[in-house]
Protein backbone atom coordinates (compact mmCIF):
# COMPACT_ATOMS: atom_id res chain seq x y z
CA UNK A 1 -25.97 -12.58 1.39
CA UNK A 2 -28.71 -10.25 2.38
CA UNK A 3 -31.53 -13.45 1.71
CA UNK A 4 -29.62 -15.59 4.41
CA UNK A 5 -29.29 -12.70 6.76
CA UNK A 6 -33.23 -12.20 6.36
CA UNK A 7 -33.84 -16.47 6.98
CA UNK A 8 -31.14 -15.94 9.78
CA UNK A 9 -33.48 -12.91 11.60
CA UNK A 10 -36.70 -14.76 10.59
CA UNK A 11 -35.01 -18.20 12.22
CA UNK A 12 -34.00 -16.12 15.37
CA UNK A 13 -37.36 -14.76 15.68
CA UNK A 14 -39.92 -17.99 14.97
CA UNK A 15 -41.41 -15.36 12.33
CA UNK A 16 -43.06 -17.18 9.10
CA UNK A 17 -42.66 -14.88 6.84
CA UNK A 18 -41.71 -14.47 2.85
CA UNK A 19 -37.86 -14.20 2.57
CA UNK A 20 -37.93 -12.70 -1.07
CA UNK A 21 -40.42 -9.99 -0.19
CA UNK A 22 -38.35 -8.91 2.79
CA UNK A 23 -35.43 -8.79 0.23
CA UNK A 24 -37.63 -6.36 -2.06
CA UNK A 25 -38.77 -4.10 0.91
CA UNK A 26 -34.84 -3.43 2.11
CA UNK A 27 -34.26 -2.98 -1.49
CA UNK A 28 -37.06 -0.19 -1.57
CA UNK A 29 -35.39 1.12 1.94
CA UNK A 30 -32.18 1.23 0.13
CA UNK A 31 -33.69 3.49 -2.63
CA UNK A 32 -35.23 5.84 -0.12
CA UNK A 33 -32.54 6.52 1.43
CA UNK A 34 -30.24 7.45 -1.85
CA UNK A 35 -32.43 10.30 -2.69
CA UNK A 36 -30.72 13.23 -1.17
CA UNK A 37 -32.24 15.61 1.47
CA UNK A 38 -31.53 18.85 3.30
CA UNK A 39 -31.57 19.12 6.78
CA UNK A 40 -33.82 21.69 7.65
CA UNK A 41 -33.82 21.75 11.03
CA UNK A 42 -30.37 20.25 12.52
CA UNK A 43 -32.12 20.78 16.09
CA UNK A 44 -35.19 18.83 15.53
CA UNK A 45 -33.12 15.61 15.00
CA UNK A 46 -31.18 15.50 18.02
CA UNK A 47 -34.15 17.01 20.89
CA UNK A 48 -37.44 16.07 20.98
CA UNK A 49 -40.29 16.38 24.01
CA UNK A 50 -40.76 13.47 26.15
CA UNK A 51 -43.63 12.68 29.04
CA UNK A 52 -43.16 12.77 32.38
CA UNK A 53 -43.16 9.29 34.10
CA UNK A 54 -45.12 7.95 36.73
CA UNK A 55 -43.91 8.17 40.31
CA UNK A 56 -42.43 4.32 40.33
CA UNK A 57 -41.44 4.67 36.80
CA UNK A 58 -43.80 1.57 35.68
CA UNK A 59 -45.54 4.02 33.17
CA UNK A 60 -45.21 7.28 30.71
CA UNK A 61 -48.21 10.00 31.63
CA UNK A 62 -48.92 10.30 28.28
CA UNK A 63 -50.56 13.77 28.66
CA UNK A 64 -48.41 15.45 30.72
CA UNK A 65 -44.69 16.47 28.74
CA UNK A 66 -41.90 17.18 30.89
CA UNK A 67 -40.34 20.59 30.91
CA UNK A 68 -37.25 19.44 29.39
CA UNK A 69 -36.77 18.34 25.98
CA UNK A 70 -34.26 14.89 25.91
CA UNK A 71 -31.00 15.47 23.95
CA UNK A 72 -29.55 13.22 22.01
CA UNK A 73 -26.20 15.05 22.04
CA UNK A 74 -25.67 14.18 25.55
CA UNK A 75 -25.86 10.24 24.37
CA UNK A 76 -24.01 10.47 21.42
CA UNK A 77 -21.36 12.10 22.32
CA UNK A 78 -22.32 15.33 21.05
CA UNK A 79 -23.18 17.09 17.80
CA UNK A 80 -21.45 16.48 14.31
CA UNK A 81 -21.74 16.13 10.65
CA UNK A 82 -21.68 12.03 10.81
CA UNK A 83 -23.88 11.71 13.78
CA UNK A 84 -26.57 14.34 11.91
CA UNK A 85 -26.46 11.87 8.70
CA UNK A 86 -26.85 9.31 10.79
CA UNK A 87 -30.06 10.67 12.97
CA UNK A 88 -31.15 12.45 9.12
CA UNK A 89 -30.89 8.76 7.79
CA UNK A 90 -33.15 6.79 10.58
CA UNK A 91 -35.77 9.48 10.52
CA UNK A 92 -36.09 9.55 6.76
CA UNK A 93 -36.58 5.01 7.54
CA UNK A 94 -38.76 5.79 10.13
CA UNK A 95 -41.19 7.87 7.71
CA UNK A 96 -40.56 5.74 4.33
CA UNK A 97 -41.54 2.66 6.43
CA UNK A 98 -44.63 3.92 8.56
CA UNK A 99 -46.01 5.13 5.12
CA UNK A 100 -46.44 1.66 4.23
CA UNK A 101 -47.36 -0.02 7.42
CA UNK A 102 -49.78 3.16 9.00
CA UNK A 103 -48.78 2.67 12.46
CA UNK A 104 -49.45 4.90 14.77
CA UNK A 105 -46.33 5.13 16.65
CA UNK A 106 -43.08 3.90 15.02
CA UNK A 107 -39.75 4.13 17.05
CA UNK A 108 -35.54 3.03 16.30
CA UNK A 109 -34.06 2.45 19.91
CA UNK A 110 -30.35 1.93 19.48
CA UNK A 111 -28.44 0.22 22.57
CA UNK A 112 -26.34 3.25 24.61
CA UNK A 113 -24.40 4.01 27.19
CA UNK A 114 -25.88 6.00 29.84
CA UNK A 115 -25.42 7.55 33.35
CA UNK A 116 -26.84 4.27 34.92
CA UNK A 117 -25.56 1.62 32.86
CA UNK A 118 -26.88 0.88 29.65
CA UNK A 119 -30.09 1.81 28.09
CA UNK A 120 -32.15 1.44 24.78
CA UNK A 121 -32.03 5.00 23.28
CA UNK A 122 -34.81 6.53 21.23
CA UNK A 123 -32.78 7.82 17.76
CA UNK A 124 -36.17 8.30 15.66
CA UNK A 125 -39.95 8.37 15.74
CA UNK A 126 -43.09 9.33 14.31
CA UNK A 127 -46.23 9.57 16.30
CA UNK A 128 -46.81 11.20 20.17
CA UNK A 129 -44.21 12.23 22.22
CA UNK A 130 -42.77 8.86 24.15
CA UNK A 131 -40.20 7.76 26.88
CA UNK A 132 -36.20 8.39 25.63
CA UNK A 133 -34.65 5.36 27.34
CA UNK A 134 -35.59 1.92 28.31
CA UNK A 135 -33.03 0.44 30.86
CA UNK A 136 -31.43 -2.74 30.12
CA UNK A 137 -31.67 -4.40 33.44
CA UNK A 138 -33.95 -7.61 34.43
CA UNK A 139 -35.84 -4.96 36.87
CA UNK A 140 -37.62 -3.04 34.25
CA UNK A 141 -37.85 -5.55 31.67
CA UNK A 142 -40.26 -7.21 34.03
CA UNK A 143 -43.01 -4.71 33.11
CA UNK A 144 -41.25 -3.54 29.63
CA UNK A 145 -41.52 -5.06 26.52
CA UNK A 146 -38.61 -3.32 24.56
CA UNK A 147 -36.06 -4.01 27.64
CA UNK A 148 -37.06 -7.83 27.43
CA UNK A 149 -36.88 -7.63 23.62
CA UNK A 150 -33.45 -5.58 24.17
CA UNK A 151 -32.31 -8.44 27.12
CA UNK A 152 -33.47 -11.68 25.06
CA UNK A 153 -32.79 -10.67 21.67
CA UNK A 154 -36.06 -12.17 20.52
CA UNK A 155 -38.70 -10.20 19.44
CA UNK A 156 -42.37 -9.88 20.32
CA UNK A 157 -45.89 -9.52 18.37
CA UNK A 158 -48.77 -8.85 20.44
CA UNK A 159 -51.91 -8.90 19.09
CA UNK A 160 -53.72 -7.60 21.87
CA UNK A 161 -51.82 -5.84 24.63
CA UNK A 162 -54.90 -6.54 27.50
CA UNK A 163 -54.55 -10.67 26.89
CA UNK A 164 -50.84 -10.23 26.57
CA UNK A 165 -50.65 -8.22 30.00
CA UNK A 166 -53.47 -10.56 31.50
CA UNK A 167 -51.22 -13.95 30.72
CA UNK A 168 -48.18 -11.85 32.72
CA UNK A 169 -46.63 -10.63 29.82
CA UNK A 170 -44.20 -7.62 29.94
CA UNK A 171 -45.38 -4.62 29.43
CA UNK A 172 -44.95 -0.86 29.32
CA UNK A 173 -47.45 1.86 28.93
CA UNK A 174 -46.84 4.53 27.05
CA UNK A 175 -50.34 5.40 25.39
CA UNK A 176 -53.59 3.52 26.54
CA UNK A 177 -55.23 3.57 23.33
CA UNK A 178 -52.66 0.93 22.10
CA UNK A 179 -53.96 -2.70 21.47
CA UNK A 180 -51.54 -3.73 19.24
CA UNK A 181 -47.48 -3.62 19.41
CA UNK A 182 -44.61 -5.16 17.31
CA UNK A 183 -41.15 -5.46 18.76
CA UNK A 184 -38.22 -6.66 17.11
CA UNK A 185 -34.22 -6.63 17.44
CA UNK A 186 -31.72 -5.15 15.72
CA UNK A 187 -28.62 -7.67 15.51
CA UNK A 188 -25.06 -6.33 15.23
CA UNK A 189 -22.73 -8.10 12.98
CA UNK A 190 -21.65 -10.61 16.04
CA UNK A 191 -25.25 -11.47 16.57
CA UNK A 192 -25.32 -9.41 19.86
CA UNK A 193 -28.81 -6.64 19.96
CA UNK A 194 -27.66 -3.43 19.11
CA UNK A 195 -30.79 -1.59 19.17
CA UNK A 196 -34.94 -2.49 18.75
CA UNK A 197 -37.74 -0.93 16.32
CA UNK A 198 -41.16 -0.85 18.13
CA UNK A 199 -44.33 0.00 16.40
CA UNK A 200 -47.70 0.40 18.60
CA UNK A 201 -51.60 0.48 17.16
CA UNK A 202 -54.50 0.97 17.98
CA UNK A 203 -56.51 -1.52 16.38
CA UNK A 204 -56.26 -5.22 18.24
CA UNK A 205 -53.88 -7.26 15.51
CA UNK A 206 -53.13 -4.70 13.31
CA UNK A 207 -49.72 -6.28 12.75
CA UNK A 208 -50.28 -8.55 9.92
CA UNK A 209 -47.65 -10.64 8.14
CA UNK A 210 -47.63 -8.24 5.03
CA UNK A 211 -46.93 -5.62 7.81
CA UNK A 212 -44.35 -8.14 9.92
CA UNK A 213 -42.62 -7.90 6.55
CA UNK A 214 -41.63 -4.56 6.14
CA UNK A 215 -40.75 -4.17 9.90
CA UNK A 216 -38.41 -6.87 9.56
CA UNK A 217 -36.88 -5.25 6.61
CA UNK A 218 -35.95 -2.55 8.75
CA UNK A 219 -34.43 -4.70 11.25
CA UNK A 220 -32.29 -6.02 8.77
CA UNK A 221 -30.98 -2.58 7.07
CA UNK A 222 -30.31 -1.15 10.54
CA UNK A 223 -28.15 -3.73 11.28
CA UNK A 224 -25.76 -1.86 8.80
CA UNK A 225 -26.70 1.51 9.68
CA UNK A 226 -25.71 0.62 13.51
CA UNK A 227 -22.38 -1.02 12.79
């Protein structure tokens, strides 16, 4: 089952990429996740600091954090012992995964409802601080990358963010340093996006097929972790 799900994502996607060693990387997500850990800090999972946003919205100020922490509890649906496992579980896949690919930012969005509408939601990242939501509307998917990933339900490699933006593509800024991005969909079990992973380097095609793979992997394993 899970090597036709992986050919069904890779299919969906136009991604060339080895089915059997996507297989091994979800089983090594698998294993990551069984090993047992204490939440330390119950707080840290659900608020985190977030930059304040340009003016017409079009882009994050990277170095300037606004005042407010975002909460997750106000997204979720507040706090409890399921949603914590479930926030504990995406950061621990966050960090086992960026270990092997060396990103420098690595993000789960999960699809939401919010006050105006719906919204890809930041659940878990590693790297600099970095916008909470990303509106699901044709508006700001015209100069955002995860909404049109989120809208289309196809995702996006960009090798180098300048030519990509050049040619018209869709994007958002969140750190200038960034030349290279991955963006790919999370399916839900009726084929509908529930959610994107989006990983962002600095180096100009830094995301290599042996890299593709174990993002993909994720895709796949949050699939069940969304449903």
């Amino acid at each position: 089952m899970t090597s036709s799900l992986v050919s069904d994502y890779l299919r969906r996607n136009a991604l060339d990429l080895p089915v059997d060693a996507i297989v091994a990387s979800i089983d090594t997500l698998h294993a990551a996740l069984a090993v047992p850990v204490a939440v330390d800090d119950e707080d840290a999972l659900y608020r985190y600091r977030v930059p304040e946003v340009s003016a017409d919205g079009a882009c994050s100020l990277f170095d300037q954090l606004a005042a407010q922490p975002y909460d997750l509890a106000g997204v979720l649906g507040g706090r409890d012992a399921a949603r914590t496992h479930l926030l504990q579980r995406l950061n621990r896949l966050v960090q086992t995964v960026n270990a092997q690919v060396g990103a420098d930012w690595l993000g789960i969005y999960r699809r939401l409802p919010v006050a105006a509408g719906e919204a890809l939601v930041k659940l878990a990242c590693v790297g600099l601080p970095s916008r909470a939501e990303f509106p699901l509307d044709a508006a700001f998917a015209a100069h955002s990358n995860n909404s049109t990933v989120g809208l289309s339900g196809r995702g996006m490699v960009i090798d180098d963010v300048a030519i990509h933006a050049a040619g018209g593509g869709s994007y958002y800024v969140c750190d200038p340093k960034v030349r290279a991005e991955a963006c790919l969909p999370v399916y839900a079990a009726d084929g509908t996006v529930a959610g994107i992973i989006d990983a962002e380097a600095a180096p100009a095609g830094f995301f290599t097929p042996a890299r593709q793979v174990v993002l993909v992997a994720l895709c796949v394993l949050l699939s069940d972790e969304f449903a």
